[in-house]
C-alpha atoms as a PDB file:
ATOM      1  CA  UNK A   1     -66.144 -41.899 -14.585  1.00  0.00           C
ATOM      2  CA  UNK A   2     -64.418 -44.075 -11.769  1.00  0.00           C
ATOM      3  CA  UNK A   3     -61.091 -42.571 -10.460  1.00  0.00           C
ATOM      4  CA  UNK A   4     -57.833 -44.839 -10.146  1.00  0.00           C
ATOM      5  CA  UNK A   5     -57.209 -46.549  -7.199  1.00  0.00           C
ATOM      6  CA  UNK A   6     -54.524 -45.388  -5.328  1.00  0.00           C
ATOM      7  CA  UNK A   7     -50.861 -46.592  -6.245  1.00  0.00           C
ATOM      8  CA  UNK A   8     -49.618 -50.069  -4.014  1.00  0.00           C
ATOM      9  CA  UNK A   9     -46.061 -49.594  -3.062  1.00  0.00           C
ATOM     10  CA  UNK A  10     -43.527 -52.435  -4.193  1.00  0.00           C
ATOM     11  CA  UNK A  11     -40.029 -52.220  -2.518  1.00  0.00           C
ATOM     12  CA  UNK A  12     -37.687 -53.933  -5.675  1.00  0.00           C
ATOM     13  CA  UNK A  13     -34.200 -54.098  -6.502  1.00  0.00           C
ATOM     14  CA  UNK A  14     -31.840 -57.027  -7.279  1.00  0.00           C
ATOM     15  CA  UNK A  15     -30.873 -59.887  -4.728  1.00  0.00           C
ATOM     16  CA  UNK A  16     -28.489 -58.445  -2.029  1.00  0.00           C
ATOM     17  CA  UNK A  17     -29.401 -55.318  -2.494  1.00  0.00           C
ATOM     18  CA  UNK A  18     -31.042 -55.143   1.319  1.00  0.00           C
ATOM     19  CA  UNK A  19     -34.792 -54.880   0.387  1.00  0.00           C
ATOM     20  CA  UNK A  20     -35.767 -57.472   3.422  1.00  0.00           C
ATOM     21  CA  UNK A  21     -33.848 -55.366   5.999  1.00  0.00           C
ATOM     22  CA  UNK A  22     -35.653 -51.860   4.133  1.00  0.00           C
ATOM     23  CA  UNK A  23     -38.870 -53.502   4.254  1.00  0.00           C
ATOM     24  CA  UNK A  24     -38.910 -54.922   7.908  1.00  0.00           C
ATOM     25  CA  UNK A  25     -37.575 -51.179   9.395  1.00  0.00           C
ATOM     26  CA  UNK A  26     -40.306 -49.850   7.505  1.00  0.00           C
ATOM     27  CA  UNK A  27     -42.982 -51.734   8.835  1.00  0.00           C
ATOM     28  CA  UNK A  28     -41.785 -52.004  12.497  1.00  0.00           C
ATOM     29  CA  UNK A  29     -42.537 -48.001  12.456  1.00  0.00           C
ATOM     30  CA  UNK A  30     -45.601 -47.877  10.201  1.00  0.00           C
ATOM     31  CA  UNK A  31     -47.108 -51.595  11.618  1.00  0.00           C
ATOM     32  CA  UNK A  32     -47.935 -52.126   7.448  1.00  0.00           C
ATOM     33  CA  UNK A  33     -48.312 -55.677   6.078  1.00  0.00           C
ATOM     34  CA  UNK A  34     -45.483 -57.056   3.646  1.00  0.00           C
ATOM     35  CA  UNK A  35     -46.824 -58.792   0.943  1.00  0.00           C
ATOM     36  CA  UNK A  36     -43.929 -61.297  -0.596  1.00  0.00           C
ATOM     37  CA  UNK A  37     -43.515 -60.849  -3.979  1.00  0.00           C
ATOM     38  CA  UNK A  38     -40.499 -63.423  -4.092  1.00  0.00           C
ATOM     39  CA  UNK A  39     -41.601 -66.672  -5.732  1.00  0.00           C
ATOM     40  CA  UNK A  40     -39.148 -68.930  -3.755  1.00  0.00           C
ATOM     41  CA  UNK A  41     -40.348 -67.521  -0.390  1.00  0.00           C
ATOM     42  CA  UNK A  42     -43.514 -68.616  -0.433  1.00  0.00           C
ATOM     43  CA  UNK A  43     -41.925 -72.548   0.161  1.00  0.00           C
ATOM     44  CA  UNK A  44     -42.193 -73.761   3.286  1.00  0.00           C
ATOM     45  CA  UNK A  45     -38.277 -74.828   5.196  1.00  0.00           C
ATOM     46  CA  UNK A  46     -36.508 -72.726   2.228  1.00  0.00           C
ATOM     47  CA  UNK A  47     -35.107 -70.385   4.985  1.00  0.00           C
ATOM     48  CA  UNK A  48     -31.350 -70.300   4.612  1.00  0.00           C
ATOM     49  CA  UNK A  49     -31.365 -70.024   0.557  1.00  0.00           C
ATOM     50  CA  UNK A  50     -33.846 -67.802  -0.111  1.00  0.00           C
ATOM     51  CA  UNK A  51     -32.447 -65.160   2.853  1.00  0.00           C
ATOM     52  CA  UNK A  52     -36.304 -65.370   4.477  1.00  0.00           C
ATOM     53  CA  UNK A  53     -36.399 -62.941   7.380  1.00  0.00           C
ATOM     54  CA  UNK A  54     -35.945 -64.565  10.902  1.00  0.00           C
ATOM     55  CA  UNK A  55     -38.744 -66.044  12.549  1.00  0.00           C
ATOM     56  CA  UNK A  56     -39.731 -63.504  14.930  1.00  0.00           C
ATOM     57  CA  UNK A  57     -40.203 -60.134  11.858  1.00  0.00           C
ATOM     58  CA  UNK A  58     -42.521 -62.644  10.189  1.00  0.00           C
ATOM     59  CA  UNK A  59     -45.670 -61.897  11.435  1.00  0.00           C
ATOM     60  CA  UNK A  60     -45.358 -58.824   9.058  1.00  0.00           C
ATOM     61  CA  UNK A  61     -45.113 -60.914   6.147  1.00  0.00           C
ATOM     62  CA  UNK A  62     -48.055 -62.411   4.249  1.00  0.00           C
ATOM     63  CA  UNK A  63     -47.985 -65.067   1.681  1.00  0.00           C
ATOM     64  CA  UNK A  64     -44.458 -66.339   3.290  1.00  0.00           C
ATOM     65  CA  UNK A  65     -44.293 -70.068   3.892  1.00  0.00           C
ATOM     66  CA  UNK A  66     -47.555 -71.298   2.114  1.00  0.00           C
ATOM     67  CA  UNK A  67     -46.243 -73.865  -0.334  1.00  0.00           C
ATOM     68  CA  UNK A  68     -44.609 -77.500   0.176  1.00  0.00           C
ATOM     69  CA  UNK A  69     -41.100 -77.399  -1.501  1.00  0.00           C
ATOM     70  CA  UNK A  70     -41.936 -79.525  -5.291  1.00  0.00           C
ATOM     71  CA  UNK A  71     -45.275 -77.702  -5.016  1.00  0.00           C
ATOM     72  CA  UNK A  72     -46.144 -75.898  -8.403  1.00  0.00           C
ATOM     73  CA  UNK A  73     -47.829 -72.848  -8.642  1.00  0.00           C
ATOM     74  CA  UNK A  74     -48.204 -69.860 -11.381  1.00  0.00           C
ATOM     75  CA  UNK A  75     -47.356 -66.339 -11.036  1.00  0.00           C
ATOM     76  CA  UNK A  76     -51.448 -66.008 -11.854  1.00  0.00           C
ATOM     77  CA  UNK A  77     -52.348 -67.901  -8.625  1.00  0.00           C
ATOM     78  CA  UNK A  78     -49.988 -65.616  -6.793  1.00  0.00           C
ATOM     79  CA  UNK A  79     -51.343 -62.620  -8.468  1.00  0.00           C
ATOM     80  CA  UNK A  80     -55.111 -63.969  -6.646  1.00  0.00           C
ATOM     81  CA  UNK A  81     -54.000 -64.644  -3.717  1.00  0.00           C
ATOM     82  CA  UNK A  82     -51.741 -60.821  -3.351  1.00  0.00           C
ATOM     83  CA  UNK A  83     -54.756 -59.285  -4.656  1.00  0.00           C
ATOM     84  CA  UNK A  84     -56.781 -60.843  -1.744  1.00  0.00           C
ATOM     85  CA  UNK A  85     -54.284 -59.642   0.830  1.00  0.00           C
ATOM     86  CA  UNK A  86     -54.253 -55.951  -0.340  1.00  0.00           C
ATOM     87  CA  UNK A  87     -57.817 -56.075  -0.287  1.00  0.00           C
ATOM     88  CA  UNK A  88     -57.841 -57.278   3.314  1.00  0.00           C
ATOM     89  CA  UNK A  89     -55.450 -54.873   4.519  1.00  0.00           C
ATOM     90  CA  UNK A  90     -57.214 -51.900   3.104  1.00  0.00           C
ATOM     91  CA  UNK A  91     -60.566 -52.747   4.531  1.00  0.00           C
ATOM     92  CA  UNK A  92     -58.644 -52.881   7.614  1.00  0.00           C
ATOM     93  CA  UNK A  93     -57.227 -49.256   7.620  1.00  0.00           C
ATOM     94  CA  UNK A  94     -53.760 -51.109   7.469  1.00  0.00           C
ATOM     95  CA  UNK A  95     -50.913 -50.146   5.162  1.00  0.00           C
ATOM     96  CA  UNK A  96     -49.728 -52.246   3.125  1.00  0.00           C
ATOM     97  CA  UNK A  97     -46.828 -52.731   0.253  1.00  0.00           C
ATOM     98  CA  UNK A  98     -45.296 -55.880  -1.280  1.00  0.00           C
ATOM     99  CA  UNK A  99     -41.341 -56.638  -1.272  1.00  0.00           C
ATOM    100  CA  UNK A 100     -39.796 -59.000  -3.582  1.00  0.00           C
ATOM    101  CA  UNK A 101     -38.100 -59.351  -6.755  1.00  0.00           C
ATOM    102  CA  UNK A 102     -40.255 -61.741  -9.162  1.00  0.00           C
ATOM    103  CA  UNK A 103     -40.755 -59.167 -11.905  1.00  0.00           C
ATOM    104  CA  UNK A 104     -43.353 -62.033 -13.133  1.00  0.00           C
ATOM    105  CA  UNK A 105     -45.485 -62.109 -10.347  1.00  0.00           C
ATOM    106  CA  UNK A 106     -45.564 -58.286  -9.987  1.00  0.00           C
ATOM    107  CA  UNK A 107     -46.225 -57.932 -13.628  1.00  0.00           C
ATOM    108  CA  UNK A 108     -49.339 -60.538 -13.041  1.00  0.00           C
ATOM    109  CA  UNK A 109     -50.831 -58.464 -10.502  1.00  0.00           C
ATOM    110  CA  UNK A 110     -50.311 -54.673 -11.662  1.00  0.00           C
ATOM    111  CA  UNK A 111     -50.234 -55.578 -15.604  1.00  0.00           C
ATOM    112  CA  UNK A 112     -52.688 -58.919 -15.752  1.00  0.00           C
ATOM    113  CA  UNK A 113     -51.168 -61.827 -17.261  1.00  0.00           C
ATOM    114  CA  UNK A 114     -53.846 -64.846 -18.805  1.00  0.00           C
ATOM    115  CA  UNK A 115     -55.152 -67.393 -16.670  1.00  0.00           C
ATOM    116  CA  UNK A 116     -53.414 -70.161 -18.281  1.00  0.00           C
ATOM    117  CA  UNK A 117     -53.203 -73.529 -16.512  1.00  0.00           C
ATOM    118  CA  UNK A 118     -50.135 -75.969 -15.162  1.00  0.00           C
ATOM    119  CA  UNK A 119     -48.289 -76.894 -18.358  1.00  0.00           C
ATOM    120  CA  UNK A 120     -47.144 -80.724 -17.471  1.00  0.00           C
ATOM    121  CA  UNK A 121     -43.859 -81.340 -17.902  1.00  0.00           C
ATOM    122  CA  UNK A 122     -43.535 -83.781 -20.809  1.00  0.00           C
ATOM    123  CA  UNK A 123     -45.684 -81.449 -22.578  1.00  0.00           C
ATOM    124  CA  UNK A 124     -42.741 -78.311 -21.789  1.00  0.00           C
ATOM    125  CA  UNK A 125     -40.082 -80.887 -23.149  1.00  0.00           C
ATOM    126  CA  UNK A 126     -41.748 -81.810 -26.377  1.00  0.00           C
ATOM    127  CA  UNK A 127     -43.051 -78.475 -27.389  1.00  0.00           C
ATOM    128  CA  UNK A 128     -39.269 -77.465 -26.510  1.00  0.00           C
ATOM    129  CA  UNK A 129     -37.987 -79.738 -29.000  1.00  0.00           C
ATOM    130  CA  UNK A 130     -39.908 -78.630 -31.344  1.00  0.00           C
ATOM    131  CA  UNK A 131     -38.888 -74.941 -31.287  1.00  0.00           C
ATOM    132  CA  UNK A 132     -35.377 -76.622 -31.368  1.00  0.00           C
ATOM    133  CA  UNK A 133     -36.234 -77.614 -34.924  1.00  0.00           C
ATOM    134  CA  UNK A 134     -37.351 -76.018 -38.277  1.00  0.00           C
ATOM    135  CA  UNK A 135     -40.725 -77.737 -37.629  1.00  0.00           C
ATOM    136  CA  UNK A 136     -41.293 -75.988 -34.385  1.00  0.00           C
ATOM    137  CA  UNK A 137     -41.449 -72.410 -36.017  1.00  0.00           C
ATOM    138  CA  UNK A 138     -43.556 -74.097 -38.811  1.00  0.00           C
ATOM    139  CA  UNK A 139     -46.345 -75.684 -36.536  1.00  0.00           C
ATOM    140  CA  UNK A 140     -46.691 -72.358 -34.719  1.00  0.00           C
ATOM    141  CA  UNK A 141     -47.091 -69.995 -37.762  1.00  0.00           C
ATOM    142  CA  UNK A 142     -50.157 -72.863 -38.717  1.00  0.00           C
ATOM    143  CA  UNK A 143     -51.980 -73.095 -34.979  1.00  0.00           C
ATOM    144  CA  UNK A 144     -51.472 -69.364 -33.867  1.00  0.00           C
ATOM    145  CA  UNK A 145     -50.291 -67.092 -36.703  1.00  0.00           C
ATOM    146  CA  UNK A 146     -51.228 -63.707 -34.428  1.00  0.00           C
ATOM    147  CA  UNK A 147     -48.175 -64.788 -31.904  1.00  0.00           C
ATOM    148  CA  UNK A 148     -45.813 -65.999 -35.240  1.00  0.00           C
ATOM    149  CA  UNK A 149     -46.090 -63.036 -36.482  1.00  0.00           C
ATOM    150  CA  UNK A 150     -44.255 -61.360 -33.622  1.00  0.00           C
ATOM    151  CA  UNK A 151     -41.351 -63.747 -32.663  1.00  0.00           C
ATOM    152  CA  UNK A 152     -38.534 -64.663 -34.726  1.00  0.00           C
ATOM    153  CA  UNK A 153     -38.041 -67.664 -36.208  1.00  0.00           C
ATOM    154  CA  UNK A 154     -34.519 -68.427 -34.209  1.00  0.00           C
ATOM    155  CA  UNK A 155     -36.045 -67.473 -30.913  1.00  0.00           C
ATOM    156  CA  UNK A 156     -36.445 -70.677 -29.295  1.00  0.00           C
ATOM    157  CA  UNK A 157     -37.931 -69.477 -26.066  1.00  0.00           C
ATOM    158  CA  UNK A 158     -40.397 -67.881 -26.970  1.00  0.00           C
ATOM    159  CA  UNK A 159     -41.672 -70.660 -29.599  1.00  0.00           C
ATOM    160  CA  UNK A 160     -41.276 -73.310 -27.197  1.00  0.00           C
ATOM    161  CA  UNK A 161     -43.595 -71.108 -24.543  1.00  0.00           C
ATOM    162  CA  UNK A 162     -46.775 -70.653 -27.210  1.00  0.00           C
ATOM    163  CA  UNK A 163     -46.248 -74.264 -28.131  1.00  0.00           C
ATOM    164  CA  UNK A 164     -46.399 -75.831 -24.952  1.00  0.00           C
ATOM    165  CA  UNK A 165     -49.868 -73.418 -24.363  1.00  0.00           C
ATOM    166  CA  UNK A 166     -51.028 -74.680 -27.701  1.00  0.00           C
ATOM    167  CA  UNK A 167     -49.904 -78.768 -27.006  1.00  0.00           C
ATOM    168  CA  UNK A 168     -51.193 -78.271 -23.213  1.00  0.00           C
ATOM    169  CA  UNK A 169     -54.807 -76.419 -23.924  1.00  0.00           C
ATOM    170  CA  UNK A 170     -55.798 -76.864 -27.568  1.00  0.00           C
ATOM    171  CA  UNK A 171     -56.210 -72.972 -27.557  1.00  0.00           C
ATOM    172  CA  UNK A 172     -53.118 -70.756 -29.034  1.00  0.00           C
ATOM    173  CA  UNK A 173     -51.233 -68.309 -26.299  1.00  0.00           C
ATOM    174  CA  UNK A 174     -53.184 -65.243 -28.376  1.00  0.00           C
ATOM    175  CA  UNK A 175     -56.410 -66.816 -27.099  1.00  0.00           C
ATOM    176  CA  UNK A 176     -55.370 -67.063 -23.916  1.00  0.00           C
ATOM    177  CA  UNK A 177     -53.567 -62.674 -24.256  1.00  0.00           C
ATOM    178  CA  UNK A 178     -57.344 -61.899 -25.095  1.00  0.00           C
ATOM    179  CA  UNK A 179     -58.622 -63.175 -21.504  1.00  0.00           C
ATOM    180  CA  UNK A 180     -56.565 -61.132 -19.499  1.00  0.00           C
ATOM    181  CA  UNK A 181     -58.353 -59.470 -16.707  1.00  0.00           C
ATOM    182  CA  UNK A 182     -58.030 -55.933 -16.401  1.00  0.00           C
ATOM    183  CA  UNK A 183     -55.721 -55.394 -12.683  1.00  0.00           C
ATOM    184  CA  UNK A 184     -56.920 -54.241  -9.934  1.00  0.00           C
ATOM    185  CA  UNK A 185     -54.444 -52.054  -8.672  1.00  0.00           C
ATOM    186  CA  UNK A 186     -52.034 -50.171  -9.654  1.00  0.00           C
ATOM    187  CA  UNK A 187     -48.129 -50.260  -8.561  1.00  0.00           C
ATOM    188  CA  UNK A 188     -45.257 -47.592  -7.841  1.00  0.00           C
ATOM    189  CA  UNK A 189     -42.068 -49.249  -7.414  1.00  0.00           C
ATOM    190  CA  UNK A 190     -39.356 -47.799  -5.137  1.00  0.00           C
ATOM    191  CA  UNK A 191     -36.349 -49.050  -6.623  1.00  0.00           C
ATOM    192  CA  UNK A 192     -32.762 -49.983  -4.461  1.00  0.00           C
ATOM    193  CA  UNK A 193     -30.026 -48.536  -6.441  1.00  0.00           C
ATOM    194  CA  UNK A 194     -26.939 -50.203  -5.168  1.00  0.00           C
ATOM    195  CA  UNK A 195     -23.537 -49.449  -7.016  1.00  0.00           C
ATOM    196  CA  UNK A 196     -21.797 -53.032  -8.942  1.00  0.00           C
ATOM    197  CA  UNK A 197     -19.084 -53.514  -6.760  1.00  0.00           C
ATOM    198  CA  UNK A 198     -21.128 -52.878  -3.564  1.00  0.00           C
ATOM    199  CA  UNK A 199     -23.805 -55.517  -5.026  1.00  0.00           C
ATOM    200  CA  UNK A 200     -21.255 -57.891  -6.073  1.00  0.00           C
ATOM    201  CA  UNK A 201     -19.229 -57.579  -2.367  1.00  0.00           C
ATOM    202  CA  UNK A 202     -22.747 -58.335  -0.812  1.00  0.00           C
ATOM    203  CA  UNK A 203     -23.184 -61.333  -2.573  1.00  0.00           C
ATOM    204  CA  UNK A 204     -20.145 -62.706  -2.133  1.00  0.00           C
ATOM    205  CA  UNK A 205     -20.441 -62.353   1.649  1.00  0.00           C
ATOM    206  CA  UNK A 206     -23.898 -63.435   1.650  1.00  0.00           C
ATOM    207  CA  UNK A 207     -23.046 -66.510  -0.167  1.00  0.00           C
ATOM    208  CA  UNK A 208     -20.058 -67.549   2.147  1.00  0.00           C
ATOM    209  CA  UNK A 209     -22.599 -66.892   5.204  1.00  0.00           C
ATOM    210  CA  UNK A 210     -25.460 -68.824   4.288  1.00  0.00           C
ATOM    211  CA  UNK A 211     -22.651 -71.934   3.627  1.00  0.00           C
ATOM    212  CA  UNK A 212     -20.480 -71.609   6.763  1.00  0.00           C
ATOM    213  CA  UNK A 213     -22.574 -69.586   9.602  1.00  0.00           C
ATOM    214  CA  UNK A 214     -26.058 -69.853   8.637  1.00  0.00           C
ATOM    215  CA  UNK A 215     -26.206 -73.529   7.676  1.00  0.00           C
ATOM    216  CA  UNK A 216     -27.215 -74.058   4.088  1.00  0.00           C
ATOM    217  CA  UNK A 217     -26.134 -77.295   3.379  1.00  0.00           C
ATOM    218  CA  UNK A 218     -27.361 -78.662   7.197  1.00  0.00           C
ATOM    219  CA  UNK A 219     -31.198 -76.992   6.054  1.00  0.00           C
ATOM    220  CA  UNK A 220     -30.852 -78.685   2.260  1.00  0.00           C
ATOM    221  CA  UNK A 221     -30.408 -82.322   3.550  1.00  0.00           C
ATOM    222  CA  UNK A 222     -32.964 -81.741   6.049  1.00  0.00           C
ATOM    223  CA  UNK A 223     -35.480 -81.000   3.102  1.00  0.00           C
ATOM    224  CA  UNK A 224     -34.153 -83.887   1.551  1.00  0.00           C
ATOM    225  CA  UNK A 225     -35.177 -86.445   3.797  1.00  0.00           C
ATOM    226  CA  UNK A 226     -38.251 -85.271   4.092  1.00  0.00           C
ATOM    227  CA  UNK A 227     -38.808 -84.771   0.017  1.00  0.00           C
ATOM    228  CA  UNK A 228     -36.784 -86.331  -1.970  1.00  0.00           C
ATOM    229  CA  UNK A 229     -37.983 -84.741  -5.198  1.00  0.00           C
ATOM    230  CA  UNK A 230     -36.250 -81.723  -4.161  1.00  0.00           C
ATOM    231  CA  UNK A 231     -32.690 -83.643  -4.998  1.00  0.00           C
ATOM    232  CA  UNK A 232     -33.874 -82.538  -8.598  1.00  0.00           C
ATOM    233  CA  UNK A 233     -36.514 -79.545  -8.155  1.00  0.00           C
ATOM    234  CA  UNK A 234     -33.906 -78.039  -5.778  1.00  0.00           C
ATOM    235  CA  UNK A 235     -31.493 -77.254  -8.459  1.00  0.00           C
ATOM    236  CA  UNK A 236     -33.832 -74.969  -9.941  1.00  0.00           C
ATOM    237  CA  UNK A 237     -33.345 -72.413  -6.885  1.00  0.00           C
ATOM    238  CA  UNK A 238     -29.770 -70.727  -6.595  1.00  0.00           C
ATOM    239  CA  UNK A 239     -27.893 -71.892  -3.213  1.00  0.00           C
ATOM    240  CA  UNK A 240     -30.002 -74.926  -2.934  1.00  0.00           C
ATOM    241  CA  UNK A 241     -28.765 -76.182  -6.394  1.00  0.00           C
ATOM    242  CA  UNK A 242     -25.414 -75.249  -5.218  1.00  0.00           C
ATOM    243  CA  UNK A 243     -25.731 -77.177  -1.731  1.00  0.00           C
ATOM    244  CA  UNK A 244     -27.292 -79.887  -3.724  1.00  0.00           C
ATOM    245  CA  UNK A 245     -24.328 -80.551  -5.861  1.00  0.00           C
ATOM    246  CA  UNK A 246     -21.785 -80.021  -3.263  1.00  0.00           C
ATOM    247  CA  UNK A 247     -23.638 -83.385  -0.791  1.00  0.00           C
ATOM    248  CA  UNK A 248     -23.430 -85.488  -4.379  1.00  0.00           C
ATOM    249  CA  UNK A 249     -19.754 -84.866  -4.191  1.00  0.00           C
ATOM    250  CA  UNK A 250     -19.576 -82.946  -7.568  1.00  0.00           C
ATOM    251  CA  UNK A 251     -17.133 -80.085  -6.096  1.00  0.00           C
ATOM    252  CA  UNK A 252     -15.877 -78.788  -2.862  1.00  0.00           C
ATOM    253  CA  UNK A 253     -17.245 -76.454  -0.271  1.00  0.00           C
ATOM    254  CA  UNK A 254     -15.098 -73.522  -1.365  1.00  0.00           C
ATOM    255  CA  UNK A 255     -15.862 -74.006  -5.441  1.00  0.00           C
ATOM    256  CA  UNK A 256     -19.461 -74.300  -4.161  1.00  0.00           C
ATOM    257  CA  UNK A 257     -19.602 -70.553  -2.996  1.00  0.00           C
ATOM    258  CA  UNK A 258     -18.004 -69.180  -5.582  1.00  0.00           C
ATOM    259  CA  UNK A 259     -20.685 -70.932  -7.844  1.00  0.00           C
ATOM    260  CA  UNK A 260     -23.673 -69.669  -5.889  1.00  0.00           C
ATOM    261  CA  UNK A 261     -22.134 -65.875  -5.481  1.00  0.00           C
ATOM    262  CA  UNK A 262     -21.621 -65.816  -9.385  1.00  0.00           C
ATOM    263  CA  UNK A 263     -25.060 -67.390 -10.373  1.00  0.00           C
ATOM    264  CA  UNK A 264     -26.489 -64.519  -7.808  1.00  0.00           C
ATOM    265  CA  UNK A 265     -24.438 -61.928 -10.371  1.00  0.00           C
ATOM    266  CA  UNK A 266     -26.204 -62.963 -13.063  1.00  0.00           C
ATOM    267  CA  UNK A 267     -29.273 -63.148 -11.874  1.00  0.00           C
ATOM    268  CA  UNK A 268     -29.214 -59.692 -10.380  1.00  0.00           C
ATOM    269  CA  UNK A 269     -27.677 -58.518 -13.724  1.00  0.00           C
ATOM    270  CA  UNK A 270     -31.351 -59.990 -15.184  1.00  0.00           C
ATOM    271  CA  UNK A 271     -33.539 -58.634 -12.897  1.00  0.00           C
ATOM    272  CA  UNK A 272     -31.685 -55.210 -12.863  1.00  0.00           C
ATOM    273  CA  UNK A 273     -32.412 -55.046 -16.758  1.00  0.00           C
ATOM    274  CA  UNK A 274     -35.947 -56.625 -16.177  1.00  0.00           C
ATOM    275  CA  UNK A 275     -37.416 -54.155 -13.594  1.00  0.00           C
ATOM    276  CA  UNK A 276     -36.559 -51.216 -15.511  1.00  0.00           C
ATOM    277  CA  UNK A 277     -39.603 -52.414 -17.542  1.00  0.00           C
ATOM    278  CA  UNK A 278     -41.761 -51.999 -14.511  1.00  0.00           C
ATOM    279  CA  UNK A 279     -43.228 -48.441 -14.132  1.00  0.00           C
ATOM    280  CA  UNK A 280     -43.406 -45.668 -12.282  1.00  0.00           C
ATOM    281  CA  UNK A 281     -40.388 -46.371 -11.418  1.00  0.00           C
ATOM    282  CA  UNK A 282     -38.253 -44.784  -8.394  1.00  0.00           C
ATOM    283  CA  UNK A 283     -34.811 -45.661  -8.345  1.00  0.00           C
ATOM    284  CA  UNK A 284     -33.646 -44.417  -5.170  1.00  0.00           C
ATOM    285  CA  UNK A 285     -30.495 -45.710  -2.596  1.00  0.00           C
ATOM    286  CA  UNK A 286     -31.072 -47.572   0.306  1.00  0.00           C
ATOM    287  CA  UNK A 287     -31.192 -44.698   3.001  1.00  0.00           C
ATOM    288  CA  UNK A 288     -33.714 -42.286   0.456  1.00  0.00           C
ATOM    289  CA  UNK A 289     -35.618 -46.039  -0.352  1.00  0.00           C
ATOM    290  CA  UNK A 290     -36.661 -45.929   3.799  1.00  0.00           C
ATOM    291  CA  UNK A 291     -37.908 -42.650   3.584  1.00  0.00           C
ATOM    292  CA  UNK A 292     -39.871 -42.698  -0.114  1.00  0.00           C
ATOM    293  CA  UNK A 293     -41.920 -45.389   1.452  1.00  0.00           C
ATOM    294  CA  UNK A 294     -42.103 -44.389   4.827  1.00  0.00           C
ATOM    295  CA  UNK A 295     -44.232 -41.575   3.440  1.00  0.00           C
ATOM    296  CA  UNK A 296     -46.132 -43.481   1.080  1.00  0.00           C
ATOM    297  CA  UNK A 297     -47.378 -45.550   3.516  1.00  0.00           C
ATOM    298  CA  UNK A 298     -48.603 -42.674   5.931  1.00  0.00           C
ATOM    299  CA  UNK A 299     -50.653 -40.950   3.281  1.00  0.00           C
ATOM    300  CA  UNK A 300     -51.620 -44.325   2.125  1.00  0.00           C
ATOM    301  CA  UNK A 301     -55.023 -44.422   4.245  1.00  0.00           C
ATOM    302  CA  UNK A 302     -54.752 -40.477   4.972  1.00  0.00           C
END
């Protein structure tokens, strides 16, 4: 009987709740490797928006800056590619622990997720207008009866997201649940527990910095003119749909802040409720989060 591998360590909490500035103090005394485990880090010139750390902490980053903005990519090809850097780090001797807060991608690596392929885009519309129908519910209960079973008729989501598998692959999503491959490693999440209004004050002074110090809108037209898709795939990333909207003229600078400070509530109010689900979990504050994986990583390689 094979023994389980020793936990990774995965530094979480919601955005602005200071896991960057946690993660690089931890790793300037320890000399670990961060793996990113934010999805809209891994784009290349997103600096500003996505709060990257500055230029000179990254060399203790991995998997930071290796996409194109536009570029897709799957929370399964992320999974491969973190999987490859813990491996590399171990065989090293080197600690290592990932930072981030796509509860996707984490679940990917430490839970599996299927293999499924790039879903094209006119294929997400129709199967979503489907599910927005009675004949959407209908269809699926006929091609995969296994995943029917389980979702409500009214929930649209999750009908539109087996019919687009179905409609993209000619296999139903339960096919694809059976060829999940069994994880690698396991995780132990250290958890930032920072109180509402705290939170809330940090984003709102986050959001007003990255628009009048740090130079949002001055980064988003200089990804612009260099890809103009991103005038429409930039609006799916908080601050850059914001600055986005503001250079078309749609509102002011001020009504622009507020925007991206209140979509950032909302978003950590999701991810608060979604990483919960993500266990062992240690919810800890910021000054007990240094020290819980501090340690870890010492008796990592011990």
């Amino acid at each position: 009987m094979t023994s389980r591998p020793d936990p990774i360590p995965v530094l979480i909490g919601p955005t602005g709740s200071g896991k960057t500035e946690v993660a690089l103090e931890v790793a300037s005394e320890t000399e670990a490797v961060i793996i990113n485990a934010d999805s809209r880090k891994l784009y290349r010139y997103l600096d500003v928006g996505t709060a990257k750390p500055p230029p000179q902490y990254r060399k203790f980053y991995r998997l930071l800056d290796v996409l194109e903005p536009c570029e897709g990519f799957s929370a399964y090809e992320w999974a491969k590619l973190a999987q490859e850097e813990i491996e590399g780090a171990i065989s090293k001797g080197v600690p290592v622990f990932l930072e981030g807060a796509s509860v996707l991608y984490l679940r990917a690596l430490f839970f599996g997720l299927f293999p499924q392929p790039p879903i094209d885009p006119e294929i997400r519309e129709r199967a979503r207008l489907l599910a927005e129908s009675d004949e959407g519910y209908a269809i699926l209960q006929r091609v995969d009866p296994e995943v029917a079973q389980k979702v409500h008729p009214n929930d649209r989501y999750r009908i539109s997201r087996a019919l687009e598998v179905y409609l993209a692959t000619g296999k139903p999503m339960s096919w694809w649940r059976s060829k999940v491959e069994r994880p690698k490693y396991r995780g132990i999440f250290v958890y930032i527990e920072v109180p509402r209004d705290e939170l809330y004050r940090r984003i709102e002074e986050r959001a007003r910095r990255m628009f009048l110090v740090e130079g949002l809108v001055e980064e988003t037209e200089r990804i612009l003119k260099t890809y103009p898709c991103f005038a429409e795939w930039g609006k799916k990333v908080i601050a850059y749909r914001q600055a986005i909207e503001y250079l078309e003229g749609r509102y002011d600078l001020e009504t622009a802040i507020r925007k991206k400070a209140k979509a950032d509530k909302i978003l950590s109010r999701r991810q608060r409720r979604f990483m919960k689900t993500l266990q062992p979990l240690i919810r800890v504050g910021r000054e007990d989060a240094h020290k819980t994986l501090r340690d870890m990583l010492r008796s990592q390689n011990s």
